[in-house]
Protein backbone atom coordinates (compact mmCIF):
# COMPACT_ATOMS: atom_id res chain seq x y z
CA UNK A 1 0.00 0.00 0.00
CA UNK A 2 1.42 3.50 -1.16
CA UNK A 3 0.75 6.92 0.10
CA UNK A 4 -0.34 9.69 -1.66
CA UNK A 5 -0.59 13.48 -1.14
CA UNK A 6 -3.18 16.31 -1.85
CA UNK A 7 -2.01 19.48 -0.81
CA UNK A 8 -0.96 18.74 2.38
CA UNK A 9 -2.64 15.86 2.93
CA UNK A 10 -1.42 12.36 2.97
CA UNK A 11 -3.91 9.33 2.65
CA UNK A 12 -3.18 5.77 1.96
CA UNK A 13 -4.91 4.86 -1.26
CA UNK A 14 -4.77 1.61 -3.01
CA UNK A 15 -6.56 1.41 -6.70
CA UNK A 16 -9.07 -1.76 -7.19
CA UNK A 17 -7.67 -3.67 -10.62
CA UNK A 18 -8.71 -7.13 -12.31
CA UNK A 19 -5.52 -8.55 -10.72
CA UNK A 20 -6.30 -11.65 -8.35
CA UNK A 21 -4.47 -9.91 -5.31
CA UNK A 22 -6.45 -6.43 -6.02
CA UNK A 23 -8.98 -7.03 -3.12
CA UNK A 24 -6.34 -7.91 -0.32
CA UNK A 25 -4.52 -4.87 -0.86
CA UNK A 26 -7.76 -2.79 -0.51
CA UNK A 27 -7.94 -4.56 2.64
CA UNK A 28 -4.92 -3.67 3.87
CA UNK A 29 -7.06 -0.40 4.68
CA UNK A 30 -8.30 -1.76 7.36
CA UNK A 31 -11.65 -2.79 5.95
CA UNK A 32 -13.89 -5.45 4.61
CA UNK A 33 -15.00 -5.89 0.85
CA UNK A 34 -17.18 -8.39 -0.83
CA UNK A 35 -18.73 -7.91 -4.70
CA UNK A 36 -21.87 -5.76 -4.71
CA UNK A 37 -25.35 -8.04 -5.74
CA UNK A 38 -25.17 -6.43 -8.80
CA UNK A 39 -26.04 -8.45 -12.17
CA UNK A 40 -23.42 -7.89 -14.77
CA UNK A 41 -21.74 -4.90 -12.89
CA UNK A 42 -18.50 -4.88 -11.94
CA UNK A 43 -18.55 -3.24 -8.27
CA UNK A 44 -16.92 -4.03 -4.91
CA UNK A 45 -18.48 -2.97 -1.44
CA UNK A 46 -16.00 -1.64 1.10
CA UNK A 47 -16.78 -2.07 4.32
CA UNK A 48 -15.57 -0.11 7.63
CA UNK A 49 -17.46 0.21 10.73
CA UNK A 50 -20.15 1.74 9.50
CA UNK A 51 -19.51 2.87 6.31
CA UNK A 52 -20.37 0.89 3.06
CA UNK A 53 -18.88 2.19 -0.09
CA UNK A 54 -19.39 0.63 -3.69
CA UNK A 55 -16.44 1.49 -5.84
CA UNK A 56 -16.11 0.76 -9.45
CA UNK A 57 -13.26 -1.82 -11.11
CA UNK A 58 -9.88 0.65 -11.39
CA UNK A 59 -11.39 3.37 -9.16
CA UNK A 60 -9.05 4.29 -5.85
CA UNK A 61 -10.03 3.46 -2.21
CA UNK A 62 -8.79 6.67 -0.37
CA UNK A 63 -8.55 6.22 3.73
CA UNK A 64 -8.12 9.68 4.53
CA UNK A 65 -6.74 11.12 7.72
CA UNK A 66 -9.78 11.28 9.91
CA UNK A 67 -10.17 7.42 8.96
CA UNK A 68 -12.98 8.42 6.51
CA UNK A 69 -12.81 6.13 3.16
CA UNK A 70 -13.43 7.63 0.02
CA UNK A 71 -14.12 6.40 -3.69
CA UNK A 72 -12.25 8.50 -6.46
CA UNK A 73 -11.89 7.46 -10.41
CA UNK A 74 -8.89 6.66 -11.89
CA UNK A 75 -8.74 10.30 -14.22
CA UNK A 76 -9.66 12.80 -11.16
CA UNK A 77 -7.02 10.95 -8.57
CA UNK A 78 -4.15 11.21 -11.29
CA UNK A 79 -4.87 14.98 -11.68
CA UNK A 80 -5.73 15.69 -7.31
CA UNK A 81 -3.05 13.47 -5.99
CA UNK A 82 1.00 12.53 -6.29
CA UNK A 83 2.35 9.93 -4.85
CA UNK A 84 4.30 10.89 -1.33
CA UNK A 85 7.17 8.24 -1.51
CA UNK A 86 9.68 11.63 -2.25
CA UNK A 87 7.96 13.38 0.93
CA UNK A 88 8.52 10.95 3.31
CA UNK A 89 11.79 9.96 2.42
């Protein structure tokens, strides 16, 4: 799992693919997922507490400082965000 920054920000973020370990590095967020009940849709619920998100395949799962998860597509979190490995080094 990488960081990323916005602004000032940094969040961990880990982007849902079609490869086979995709899901356990969303995970690694300290949630839950399982597919949505969705006919012919590709979706996956996140699960924390008592949040339930449905993200889309190759969107982002953002935790965000105050623990708050966050869905964001593929175009919009390549323009908002960098990755932080250059900050925190």
């Amino acid at each position: 799992m990488a960081k990323y920054r916005k602004s000032t920000a940094i969040v961990d973020a880990v982007q849902w693919t079609d490869k086979p370990d995709s899901v356990a590095e969303v995970e690694k967020l300290d949630c839950w997922t399982r597919p949505c009940p969705m006919p012919m849709v590709t979706f996956l619920t996140v699960y924390s507490g008592q949040i339930q998100l449905c993200i889309e395949l190759w969107d982002w799962v953002i935790k965000a400082e105050d623990n708050q998860f966050y869905s964001c597509p593929p175009d919009i979190f390549a323009q908002t965000y960098e990755r932080a490995t250059e900050i925190l080094s």
